[in-house]
Structures are given as C-alpha cells and as structure tokens.
N, C-alpha and C. Protein backbone atom coordinates (compact mmCIF):
# COMPACT_ATOMS: atom_id res chain seq x y z
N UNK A 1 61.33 37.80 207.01
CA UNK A 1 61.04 37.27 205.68
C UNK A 1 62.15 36.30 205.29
N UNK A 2 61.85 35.36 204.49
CA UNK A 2 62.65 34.40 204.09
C UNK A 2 62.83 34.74 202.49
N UNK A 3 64.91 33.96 202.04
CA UNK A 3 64.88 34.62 200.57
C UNK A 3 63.92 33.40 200.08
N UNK A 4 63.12 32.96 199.85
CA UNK A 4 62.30 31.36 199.10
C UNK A 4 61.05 33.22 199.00
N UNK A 5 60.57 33.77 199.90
CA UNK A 5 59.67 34.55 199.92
C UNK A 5 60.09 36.21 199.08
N UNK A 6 61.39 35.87 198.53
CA UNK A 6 61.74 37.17 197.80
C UNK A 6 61.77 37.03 196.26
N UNK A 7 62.00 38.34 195.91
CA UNK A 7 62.05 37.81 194.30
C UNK A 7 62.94 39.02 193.47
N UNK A 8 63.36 38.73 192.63
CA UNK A 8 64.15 39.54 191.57
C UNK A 8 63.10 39.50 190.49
N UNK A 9 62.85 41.01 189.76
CA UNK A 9 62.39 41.13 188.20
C UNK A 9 63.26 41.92 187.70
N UNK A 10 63.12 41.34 186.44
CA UNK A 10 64.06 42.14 185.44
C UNK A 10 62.79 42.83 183.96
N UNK A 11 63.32 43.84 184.24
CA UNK A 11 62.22 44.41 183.56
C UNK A 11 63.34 45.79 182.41
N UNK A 12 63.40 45.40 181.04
CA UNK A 12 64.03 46.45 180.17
C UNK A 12 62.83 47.92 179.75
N UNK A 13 63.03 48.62 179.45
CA UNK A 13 62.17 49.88 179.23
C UNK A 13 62.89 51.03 178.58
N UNK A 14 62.60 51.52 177.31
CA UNK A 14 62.91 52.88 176.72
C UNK A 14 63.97 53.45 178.04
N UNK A 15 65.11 54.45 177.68
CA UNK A 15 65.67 55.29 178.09
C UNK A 15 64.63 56.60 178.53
N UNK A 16 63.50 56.72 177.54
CA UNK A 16 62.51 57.51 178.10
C UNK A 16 61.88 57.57 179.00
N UNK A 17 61.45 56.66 179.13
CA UNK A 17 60.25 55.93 180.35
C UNK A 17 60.85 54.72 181.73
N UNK A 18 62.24 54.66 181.61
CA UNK A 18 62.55 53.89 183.02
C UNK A 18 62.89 54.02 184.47
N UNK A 19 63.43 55.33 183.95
CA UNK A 19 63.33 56.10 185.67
C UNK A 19 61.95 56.37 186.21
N UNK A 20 61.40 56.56 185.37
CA UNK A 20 59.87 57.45 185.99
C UNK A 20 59.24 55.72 186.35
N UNK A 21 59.19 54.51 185.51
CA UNK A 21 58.41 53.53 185.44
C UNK A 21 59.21 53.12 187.44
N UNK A 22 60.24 52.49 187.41
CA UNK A 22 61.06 52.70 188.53
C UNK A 22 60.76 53.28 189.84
N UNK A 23 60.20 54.45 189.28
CA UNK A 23 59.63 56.02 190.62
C UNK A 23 58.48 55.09 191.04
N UNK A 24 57.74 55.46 189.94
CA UNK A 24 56.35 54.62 190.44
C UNK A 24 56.03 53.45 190.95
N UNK A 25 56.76 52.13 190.30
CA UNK A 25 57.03 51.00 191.57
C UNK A 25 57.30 51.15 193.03
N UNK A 26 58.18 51.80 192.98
CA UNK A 26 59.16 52.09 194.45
C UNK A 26 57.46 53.16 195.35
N UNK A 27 57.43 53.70 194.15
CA UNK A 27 56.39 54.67 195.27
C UNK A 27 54.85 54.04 196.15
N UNK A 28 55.03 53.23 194.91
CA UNK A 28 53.05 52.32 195.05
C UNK A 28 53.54 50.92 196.28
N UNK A 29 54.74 51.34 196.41
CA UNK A 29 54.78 49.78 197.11
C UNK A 29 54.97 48.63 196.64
N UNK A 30 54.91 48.43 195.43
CA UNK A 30 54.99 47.14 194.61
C UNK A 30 56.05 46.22 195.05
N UNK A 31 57.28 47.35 195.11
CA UNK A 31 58.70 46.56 195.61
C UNK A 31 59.31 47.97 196.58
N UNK A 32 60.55 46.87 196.97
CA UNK A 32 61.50 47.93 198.01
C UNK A 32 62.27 48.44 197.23
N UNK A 33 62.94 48.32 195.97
CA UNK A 33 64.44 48.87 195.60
C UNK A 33 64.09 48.62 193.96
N UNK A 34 64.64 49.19 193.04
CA UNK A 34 64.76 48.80 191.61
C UNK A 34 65.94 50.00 191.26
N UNK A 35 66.80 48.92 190.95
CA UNK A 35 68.05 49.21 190.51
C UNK A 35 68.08 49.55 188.87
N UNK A 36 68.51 50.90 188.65
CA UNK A 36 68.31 51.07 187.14
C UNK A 36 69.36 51.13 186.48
N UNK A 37 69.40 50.21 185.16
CA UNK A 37 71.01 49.98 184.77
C UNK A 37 70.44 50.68 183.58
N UNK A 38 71.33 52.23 183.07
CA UNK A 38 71.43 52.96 181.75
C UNK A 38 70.96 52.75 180.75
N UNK A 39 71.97 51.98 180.61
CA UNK A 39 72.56 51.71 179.24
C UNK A 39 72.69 50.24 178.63
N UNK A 40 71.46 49.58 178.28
CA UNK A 40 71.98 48.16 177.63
C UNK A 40 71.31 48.14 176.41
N UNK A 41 72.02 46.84 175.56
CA UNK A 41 71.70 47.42 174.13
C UNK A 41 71.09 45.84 174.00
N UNK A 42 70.11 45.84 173.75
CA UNK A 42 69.46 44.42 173.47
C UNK A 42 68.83 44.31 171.89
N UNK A 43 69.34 42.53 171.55
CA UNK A 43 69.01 42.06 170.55
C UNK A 43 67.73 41.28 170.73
N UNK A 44 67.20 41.03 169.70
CA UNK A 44 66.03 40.34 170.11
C UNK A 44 64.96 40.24 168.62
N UNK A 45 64.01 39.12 168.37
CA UNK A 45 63.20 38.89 167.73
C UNK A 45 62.01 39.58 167.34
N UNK A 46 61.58 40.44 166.53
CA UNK A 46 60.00 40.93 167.12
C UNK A 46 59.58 40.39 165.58
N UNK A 47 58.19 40.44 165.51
CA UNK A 47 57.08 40.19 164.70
C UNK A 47 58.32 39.78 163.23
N UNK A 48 58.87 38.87 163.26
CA UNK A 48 59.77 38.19 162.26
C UNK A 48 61.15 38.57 162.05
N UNK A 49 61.32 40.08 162.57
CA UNK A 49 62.69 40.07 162.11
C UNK A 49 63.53 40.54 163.23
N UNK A 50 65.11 40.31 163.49
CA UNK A 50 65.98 40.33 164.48
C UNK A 50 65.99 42.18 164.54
N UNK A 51 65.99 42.51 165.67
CA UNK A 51 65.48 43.93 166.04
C UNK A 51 66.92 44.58 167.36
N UNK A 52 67.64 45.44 166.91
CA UNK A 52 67.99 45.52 168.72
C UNK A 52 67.63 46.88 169.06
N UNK A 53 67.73 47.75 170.36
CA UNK A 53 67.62 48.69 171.21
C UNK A 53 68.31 48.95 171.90
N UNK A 54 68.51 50.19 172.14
CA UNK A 54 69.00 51.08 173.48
C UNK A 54 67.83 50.92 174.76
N UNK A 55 68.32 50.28 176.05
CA UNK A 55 67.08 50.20 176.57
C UNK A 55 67.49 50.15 177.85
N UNK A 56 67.31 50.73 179.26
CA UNK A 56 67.42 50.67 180.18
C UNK A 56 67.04 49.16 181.41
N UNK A 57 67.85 48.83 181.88
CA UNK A 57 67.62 47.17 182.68
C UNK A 57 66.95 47.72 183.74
N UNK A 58 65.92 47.29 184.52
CA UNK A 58 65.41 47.68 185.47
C UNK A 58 65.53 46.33 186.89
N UNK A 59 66.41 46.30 187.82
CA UNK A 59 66.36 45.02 188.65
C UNK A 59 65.47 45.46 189.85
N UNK A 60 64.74 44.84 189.75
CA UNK A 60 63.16 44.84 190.57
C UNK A 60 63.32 43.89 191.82
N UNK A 61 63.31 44.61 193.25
CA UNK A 61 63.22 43.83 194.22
C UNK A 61 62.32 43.37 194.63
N UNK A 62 61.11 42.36 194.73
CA UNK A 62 60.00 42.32 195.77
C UNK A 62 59.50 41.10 196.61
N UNK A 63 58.35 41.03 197.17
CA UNK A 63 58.03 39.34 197.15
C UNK A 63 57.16 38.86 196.66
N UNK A 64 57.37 37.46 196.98
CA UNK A 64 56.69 36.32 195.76
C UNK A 64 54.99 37.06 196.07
N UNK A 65 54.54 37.37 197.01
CA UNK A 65 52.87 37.69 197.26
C UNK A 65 52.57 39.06 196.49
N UNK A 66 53.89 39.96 196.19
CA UNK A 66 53.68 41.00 195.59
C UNK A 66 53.56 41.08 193.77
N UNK A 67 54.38 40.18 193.45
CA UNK A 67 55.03 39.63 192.54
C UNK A 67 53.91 39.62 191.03
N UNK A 68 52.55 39.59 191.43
CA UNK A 68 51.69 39.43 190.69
C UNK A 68 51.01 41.20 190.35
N UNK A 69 50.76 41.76 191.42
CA UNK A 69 50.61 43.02 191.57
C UNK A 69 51.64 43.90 190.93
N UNK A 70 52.61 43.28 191.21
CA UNK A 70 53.81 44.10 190.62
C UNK A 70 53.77 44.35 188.60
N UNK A 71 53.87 42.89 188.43
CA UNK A 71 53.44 42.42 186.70
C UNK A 71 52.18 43.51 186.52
N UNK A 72 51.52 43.01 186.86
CA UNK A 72 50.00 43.95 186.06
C UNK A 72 50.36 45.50 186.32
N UNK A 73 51.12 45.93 187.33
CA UNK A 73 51.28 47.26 187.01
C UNK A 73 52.26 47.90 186.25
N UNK A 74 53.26 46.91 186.05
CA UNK A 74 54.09 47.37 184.92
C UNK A 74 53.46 47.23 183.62
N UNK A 75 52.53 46.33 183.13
CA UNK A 75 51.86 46.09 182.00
C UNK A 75 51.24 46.87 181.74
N UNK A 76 50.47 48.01 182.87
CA UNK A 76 49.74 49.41 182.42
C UNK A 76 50.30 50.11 182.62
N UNK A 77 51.75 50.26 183.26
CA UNK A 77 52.34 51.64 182.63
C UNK A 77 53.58 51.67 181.73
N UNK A 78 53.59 50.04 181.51
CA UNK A 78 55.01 50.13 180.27
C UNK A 78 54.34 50.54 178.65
N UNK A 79 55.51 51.47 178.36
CA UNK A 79 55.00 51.96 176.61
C UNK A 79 55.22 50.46 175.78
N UNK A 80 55.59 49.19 175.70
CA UNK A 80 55.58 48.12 175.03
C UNK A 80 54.44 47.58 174.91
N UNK A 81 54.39 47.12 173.82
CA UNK A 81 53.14 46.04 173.83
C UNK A 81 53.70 45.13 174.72
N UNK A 82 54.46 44.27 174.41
CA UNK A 82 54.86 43.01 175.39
C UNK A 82 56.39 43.62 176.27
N UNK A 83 55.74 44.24 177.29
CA UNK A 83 57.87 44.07 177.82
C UNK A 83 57.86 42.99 178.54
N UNK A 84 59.35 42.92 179.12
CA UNK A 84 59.86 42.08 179.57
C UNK A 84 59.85 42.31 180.76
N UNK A 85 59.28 41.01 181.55
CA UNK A 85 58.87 40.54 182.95
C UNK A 85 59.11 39.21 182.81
N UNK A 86 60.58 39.31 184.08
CA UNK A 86 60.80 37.78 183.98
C UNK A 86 61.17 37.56 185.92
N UNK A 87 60.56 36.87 186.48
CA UNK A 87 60.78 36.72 188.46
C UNK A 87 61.53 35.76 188.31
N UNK A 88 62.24 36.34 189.10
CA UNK A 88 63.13 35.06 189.82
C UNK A 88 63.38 35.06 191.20
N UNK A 89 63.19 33.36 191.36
CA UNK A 89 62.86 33.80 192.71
C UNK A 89 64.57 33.67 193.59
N UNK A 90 64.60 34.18 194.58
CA UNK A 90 66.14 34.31 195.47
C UNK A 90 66.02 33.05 196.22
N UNK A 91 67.37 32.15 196.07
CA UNK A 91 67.60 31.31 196.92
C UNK A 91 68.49 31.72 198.25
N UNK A 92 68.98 32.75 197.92
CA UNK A 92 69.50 33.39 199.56
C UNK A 92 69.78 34.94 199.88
N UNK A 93 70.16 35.45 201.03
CA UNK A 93 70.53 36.67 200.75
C UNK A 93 70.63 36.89 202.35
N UNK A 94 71.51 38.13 202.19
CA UNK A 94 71.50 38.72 203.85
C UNK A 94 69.86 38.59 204.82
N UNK A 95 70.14 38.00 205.64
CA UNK A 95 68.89 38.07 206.41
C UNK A 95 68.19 39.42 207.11
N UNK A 96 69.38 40.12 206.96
CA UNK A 96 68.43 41.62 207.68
C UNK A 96 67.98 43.26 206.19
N UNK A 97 68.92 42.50 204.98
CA UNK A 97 68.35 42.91 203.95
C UNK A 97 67.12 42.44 203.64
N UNK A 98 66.48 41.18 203.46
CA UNK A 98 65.53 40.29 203.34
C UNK A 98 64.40 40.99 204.25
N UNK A 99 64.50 41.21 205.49
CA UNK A 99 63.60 42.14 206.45
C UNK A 99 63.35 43.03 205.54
N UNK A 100 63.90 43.93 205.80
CA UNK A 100 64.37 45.29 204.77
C UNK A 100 63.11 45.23 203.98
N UNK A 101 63.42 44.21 202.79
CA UNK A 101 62.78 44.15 201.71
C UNK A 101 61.60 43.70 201.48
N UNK A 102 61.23 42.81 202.96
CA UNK A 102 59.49 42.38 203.50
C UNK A 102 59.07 43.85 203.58
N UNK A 103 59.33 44.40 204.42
CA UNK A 103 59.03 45.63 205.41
C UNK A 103 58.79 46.61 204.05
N UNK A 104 59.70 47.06 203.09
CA UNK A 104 59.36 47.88 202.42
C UNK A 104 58.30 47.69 201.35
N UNK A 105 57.22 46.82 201.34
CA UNK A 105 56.63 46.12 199.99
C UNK A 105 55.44 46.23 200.78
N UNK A 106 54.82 46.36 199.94
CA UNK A 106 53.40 46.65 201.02
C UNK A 106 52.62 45.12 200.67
N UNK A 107 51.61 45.01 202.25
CA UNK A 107 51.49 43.84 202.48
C UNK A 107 49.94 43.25 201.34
C-alpha cells in the first residue's frame, strides 16, 4: 500500500462512548488502529452560542477506499447529531507500517 492510499480521521466523542465507538471500528474492519486520546477539552460553536466539552480525540487509521465506509459508520453509532469527521490524507509514512495498515482494513 502506498501513504497517497492511507488516511488519518480525527474523530472527538463523549468520554462515555469513545472507547467502545473505537472497539467497534477496529473490530468491523473499518480501520487498522485508532488511537484514543482521554482527555481534550474543546471549544466550539453550536446552534449560536460558543459551547466547550470534555471529549475524547479519537486518531483513526485507514484507507482512502475505506474512508467512506468508515464516515457512515461512525454517523450511526456516534451519540452527536453532527460529530466530527475530518480525513486526511498521509503524504508519507514507514512503508512496512503502511502494509500493516492495507492488510488490517478490510478490502
């Protein structure tokens, strides 16, 4: 696999619901790895007024062909109306991690 064919998501989620949301990616195949960061405290806009949270970072490994599959399944199992799904795609990376991370994503 090539990194042009990989991708990073960043996906925030309740302290309630991000390990388990996490489990279930990793388990369905969506992606190879999602790195769960605790503890971040985000500011942000909602329906008019400046809002922040306690909210867990979720860094989402997968590829660009998965990438779509991946979105719609976080959209039915995230508790948000709108969370946050943002890809980015990798301009490089270890080449035998990159395997790795083809291999673990289902095709």
């Amino acid at each position: 696999m090539t990194a042009t064919a990989a991708v990073v998501v960043l996906c925030t989620a309740p302290p309630s619901s991000g390990r388990e949301l996490a489990q279930q990616l990793v388990e369905e195949r969506l992606c190879a790895c999602v790195n769960v960061l605790p503890a971040v405290l985000s500011c942000f806009r909602w329906e008019g007024r400046v809002e922040s949270a306690e909210e867990m970072l979720l860094v989402v490994k997968t590829t660009a062909a998965a990438a779509p599959k991946l979105r719609a399944r976080i959209v039915e199992l995230h508790p948000y109306d709108v969370p946050e799904v943002l890809e980015l795609p990798v301009a490089g990376g270890l080449p035998a991690y990159l395997q790795w991370l083809g291999d673990a994503v289902a095709p």
